[in-house]
Protein backbone atom coordinates (compact mmCIF):
# COMPACT_ATOMS: atom_id res chain seq x y z
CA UNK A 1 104.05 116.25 116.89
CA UNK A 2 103.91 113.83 113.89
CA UNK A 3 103.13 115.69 110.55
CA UNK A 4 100.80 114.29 107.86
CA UNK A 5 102.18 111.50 105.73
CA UNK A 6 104.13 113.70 103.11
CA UNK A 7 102.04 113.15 99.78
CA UNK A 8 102.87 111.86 96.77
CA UNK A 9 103.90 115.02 94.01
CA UNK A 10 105.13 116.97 97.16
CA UNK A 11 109.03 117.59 98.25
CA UNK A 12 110.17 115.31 100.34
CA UNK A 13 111.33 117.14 104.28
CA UNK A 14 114.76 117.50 104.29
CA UNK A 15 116.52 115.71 107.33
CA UNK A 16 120.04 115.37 108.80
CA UNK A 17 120.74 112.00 110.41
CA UNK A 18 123.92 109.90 111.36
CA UNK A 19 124.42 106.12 109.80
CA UNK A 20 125.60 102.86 111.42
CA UNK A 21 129.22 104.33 111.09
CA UNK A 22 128.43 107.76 112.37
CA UNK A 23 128.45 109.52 109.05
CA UNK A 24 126.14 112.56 109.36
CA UNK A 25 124.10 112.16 106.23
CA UNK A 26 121.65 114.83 104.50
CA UNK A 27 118.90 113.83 102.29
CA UNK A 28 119.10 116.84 99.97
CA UNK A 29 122.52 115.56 99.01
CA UNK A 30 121.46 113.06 96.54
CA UNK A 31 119.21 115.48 94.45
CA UNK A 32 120.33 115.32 91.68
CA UNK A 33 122.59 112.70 91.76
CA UNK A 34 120.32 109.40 92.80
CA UNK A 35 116.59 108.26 93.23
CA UNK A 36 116.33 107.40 97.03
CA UNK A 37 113.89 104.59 98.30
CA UNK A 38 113.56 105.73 102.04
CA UNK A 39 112.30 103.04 104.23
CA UNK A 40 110.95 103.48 108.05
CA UNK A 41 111.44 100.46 109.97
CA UNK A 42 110.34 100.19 114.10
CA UNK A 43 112.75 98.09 115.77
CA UNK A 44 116.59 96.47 114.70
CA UNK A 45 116.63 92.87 115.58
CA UNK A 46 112.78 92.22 114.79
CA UNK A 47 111.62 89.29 113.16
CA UNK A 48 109.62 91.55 110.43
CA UNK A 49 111.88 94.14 110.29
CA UNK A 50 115.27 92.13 110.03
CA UNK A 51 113.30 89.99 107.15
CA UNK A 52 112.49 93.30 105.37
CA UNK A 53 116.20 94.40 105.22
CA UNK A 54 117.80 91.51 104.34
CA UNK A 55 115.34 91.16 101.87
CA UNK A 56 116.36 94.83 100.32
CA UNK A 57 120.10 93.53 101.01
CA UNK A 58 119.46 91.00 98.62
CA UNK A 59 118.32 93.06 95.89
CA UNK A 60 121.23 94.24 94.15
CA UNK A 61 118.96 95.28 91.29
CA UNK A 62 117.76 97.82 93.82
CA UNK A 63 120.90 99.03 95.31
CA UNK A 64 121.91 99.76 91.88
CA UNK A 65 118.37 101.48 90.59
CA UNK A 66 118.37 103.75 93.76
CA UNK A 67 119.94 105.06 97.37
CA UNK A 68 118.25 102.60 100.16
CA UNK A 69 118.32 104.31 103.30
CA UNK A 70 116.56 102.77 106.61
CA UNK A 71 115.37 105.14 109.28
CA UNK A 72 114.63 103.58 112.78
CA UNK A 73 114.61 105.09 116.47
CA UNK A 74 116.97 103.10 117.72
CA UNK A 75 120.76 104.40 118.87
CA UNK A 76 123.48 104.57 116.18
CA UNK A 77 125.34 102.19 118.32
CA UNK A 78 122.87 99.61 118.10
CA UNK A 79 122.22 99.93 114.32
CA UNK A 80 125.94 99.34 113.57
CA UNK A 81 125.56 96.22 115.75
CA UNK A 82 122.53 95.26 113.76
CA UNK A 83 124.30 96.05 109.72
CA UNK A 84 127.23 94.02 111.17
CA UNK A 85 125.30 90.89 112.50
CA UNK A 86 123.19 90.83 109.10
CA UNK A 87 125.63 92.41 106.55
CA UNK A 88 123.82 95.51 106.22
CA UNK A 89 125.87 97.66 103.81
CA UNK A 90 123.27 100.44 103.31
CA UNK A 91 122.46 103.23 105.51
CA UNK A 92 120.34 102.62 108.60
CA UNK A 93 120.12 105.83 109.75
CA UNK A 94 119.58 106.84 113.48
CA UNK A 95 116.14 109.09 114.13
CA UNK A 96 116.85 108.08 118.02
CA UNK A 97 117.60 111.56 119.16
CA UNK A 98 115.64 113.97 119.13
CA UNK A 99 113.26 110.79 119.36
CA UNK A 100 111.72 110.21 115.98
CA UNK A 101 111.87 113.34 114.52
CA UNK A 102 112.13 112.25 111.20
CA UNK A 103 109.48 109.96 111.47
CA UNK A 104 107.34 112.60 112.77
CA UNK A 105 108.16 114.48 109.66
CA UNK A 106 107.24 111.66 107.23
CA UNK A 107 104.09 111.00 109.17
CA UNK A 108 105.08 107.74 110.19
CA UNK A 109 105.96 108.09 114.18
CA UNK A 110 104.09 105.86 116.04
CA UNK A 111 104.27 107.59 119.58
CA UNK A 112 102.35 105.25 121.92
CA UNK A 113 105.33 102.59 120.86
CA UNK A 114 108.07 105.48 120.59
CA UNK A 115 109.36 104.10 116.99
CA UNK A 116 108.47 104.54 113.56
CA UNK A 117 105.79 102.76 111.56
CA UNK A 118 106.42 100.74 108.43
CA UNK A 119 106.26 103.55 105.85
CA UNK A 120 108.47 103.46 102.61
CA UNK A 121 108.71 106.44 100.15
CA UNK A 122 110.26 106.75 96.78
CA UNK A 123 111.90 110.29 96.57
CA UNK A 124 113.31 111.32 93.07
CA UNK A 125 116.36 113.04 91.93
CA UNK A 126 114.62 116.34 92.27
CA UNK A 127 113.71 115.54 96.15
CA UNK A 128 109.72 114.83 95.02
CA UNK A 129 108.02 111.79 96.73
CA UNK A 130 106.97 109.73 93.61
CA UNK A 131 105.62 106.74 95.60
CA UNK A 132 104.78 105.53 99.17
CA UNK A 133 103.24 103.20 100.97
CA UNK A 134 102.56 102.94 104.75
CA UNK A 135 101.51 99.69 106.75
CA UNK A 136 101.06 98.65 109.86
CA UNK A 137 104.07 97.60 112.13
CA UNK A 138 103.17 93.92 112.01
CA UNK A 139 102.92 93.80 108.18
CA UNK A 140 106.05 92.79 105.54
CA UNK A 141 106.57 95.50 102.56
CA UNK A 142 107.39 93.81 99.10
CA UNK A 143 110.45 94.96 97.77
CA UNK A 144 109.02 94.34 94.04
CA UNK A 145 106.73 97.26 94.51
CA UNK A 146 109.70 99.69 95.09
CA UNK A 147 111.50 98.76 91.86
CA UNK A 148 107.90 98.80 89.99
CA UNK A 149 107.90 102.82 91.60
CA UNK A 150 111.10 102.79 89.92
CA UNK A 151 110.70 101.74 86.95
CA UNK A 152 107.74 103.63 86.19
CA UNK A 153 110.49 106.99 86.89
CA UNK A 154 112.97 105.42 84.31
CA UNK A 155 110.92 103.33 82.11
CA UNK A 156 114.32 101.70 81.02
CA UNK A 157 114.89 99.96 84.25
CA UNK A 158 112.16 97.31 83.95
């Protein structure tokens, strides 16, 4: 059953998942180490999807400002497929099994398509969701308003 999306000023749900390289990764382990900009994505190899995370792939400003991590449903196997066809070096982590779990969690699970929705949530070092924004699957997010989410955490960024 898909939770409420997670508001902002409340702790982000904590979540085990594995990357494009198997790596079993655990949100709570960049508390206090990094800001995390978690993005939900439906499907690897979509137009509006692939356009998204190349777009994010471009920002090193970003990369440097905060973790990116990019949940989909889709099989580890196919997202290492995917980072290596559009040099994806960030994590693309696997929600594929049990099916969308951690989309559920974030509120963004869109079960009549079985993937997630395009929802995008700026967690701080201390695991709080400081920003989010959710859209529907056919609509681009703007990479400019994650950094602006950012900024407004460490004023010194802008």
């Amino acid at each position: 059953m898909t939770a409420a999306v997670p508001g902002v000023g409340s702790q982000a749900p904590d979540f085990v998942a594995r990357n494009q390289h198997g790596e079993s990764l655990r949100l709570s382990d960049f508390r206090g180490r990094r800001d995390v900009v978690l993005v939900f994505y439906p499907y690897a190899f979509s137009g509006v999807c692939t356009s998204e995370l190349t777009a994010l792939r471009d920002r090193p400003d970003l990369a440097a400002a905060a973790e990116v991590l990019a949940v989909s449903c889709d099989p580890m196997y196919t997202l290492r497929a995917y980072a290596d066809s559009t040099g994806l070096e960030f994590g693309l982590l696997s929600d594929f099994w049990p099916h969308g779990a951690i989309a559920s969690q974030y509120g963004v699970f869109d079960a009549d398509r079985g993937c997630a929705a395009r929802g995008t949530f700026v967690i701080d070092q201390a695991g709080v969701i400081r920003w989010s924004i959710v859209k529907p699957i056919s609509e681009a997010r703007d990479p400019d308003d994650y950094l602006r989410a950012l900024a407004e955490l460490h004023p010194g960024l802008g």
